[in-house]
Protein backbone atom coordinates (compact mmCIF):
# COMPACT_ATOMS: atom_id res chain seq x y z
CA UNK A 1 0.00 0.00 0.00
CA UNK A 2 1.31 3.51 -0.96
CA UNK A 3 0.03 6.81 0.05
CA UNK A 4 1.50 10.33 -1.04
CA UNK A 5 0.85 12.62 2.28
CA UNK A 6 0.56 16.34 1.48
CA UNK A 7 0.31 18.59 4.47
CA UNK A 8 -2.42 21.66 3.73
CA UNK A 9 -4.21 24.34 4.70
CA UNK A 10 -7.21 23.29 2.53
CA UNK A 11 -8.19 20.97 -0.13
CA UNK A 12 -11.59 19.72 -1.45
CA UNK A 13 -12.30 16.50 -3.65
CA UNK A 14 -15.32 17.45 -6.45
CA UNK A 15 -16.94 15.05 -8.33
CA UNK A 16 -19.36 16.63 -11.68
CA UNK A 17 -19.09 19.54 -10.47
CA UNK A 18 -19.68 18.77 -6.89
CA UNK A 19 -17.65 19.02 -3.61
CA UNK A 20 -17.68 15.61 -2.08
CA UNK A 21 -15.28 15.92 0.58
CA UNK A 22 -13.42 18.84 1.74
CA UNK A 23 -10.94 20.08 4.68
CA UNK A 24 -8.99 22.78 6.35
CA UNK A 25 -5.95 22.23 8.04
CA UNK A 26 -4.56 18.93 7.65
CA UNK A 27 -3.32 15.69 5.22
CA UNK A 28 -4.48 14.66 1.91
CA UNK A 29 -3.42 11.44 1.35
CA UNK A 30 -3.48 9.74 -2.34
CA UNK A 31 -3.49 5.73 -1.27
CA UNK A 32 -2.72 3.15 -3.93
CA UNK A 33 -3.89 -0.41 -3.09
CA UNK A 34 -1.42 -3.37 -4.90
CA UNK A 35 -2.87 -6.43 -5.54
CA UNK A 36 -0.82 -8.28 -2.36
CA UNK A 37 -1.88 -6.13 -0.06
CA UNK A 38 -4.18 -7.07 3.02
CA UNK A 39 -5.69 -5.09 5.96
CA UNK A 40 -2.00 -5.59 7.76
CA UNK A 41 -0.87 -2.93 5.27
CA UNK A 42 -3.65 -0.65 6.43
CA UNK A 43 -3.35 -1.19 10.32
CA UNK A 44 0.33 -0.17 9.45
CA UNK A 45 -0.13 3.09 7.41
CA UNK A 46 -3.70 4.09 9.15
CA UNK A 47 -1.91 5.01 12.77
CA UNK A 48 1.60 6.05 11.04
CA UNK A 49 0.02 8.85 9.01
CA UNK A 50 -2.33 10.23 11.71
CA UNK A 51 1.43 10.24 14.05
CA UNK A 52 3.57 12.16 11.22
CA UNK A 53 4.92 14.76 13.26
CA UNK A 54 5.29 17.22 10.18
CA UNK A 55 3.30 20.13 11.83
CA UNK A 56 4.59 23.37 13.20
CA UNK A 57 5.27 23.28 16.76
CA UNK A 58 5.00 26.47 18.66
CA UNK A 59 9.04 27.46 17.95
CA UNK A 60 8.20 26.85 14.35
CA UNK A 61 9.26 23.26 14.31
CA UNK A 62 8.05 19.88 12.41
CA UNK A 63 7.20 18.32 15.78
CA UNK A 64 3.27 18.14 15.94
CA UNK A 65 0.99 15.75 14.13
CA UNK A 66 -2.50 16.19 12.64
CA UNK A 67 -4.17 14.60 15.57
CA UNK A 68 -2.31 17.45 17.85
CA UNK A 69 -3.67 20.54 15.65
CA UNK A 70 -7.00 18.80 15.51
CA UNK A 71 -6.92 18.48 11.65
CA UNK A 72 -8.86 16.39 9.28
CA UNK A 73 -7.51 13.69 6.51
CA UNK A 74 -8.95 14.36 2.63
CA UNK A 75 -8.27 10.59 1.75
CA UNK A 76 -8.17 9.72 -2.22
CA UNK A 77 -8.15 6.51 -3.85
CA UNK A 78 -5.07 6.42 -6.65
CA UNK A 79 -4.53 3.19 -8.34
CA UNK A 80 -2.09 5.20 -10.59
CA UNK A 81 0.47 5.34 -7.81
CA UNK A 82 1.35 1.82 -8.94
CA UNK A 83 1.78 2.64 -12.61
CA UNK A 84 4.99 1.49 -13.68
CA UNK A 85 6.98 2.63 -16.57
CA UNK A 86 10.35 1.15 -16.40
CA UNK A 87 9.48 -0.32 -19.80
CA UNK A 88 8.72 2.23 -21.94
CA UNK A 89 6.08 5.53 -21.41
CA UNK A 90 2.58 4.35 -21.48
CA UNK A 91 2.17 3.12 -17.29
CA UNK A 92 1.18 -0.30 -16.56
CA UNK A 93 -1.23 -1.02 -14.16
CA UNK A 94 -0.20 -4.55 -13.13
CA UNK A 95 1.10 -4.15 -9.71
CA UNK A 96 -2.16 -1.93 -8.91
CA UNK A 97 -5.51 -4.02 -6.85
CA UNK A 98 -8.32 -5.13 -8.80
CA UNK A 99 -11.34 -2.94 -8.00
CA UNK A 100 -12.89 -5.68 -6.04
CA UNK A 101 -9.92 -6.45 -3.87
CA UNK A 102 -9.14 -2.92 -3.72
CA UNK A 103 -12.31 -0.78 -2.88
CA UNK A 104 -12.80 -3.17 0.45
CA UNK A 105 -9.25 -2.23 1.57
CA UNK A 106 -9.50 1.34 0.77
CA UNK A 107 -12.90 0.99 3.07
CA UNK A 108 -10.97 -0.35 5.55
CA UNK A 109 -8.33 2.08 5.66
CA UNK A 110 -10.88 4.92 5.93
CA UNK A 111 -12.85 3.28 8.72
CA UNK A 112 -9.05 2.67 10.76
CA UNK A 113 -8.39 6.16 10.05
CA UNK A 114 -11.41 7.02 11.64
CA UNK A 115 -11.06 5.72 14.72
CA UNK A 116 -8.30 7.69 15.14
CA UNK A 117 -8.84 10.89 14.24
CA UNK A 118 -12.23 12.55 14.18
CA UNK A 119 -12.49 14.55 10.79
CA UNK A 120 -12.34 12.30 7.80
CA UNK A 121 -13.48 13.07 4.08
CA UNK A 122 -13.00 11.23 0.85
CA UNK A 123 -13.71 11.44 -2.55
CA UNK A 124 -15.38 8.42 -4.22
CA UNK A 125 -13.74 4.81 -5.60
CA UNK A 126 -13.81 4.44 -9.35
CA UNK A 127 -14.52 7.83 -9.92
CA UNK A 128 -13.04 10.90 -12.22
CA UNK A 129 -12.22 13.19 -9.80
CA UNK A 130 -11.00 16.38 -9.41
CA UNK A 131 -8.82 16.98 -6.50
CA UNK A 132 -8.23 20.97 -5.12
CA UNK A 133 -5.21 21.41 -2.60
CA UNK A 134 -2.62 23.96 -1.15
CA UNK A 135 0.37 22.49 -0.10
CA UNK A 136 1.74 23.96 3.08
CA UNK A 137 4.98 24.37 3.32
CA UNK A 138 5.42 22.49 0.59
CA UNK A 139 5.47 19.43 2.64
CA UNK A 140 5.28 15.78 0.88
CA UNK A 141 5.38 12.64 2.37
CA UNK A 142 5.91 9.28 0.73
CA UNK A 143 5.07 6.35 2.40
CA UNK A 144 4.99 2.42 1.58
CA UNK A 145 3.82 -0.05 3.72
CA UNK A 146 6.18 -2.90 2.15
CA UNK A 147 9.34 -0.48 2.98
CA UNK A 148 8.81 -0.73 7.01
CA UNK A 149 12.72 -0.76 8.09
């Protein structure tokens, strides 16, 4: 399991036009599902992304997480983070989850990331969306449940 972590001030998911998830202050993380992963990879990124101390502490410091400023998580489901193009320039998909084994672990990942932090949005599996951010800082975060140590 992959997920890019941007650190923001706002961002909004909008579907046709819509705004189907939106936050202030905290994380939007873009989480790619492969097709070996398993709730294990969840219960490991879920709690490590709510702990990133990459907030401001009061001497201006990366030394708070989003659970300490009270933020929200604007979680996206991004198969393309496991497009792979060390073979020539049109991605292949291979590595990503099937749609059926993925949208239950993406599920899952929301629901563990909601019992540990209280403000959770999304946008919507299998669906053209359009995602709206500002970066703070910048600050970018890549993380990979299979790279542990």
């Amino acid at each position: 399991m992959r997920a890019v972590v941007q650190r923001v001030t706002r961002a909004s998911v909008t579907i046709d036009g819509e705004i189907v998830g939106e936050i202030g202050n905290g994380l939007v993380v873009l989480l790619g599902i492969a097709g070996d992963d398993s709730k294990d990879d969840a219960d490991y990124l879920a709690p490590k992304i709510v702990s990133l101390r990459i907030f401001d502490d009061a001497e201006g410091r990366m030394n708070v997480s989003v659970k300490d400023i009270e933020g929200g998580l604007l979680i996206v489901s991004q198969f393309t983070l496991y497009g792979d193009v060390r073979r020539g320039l049109r991605p292949s998909w291979s590595d990503a989850a099937a749609p059926e084994i993925a949208e239950p672990l993406y599920d899952y990942f929301v629901e563990s990331s909601r019992k540990l932090l209280g403000r959770i949005e999304t946008g919507s599996f299998r669906k053209m969306m359009q995602v709206e951010l500002v970066n703070d800082g910048p600050v970018t975060i890549l993380l990979d449940s299979r790279k542990t140590f």
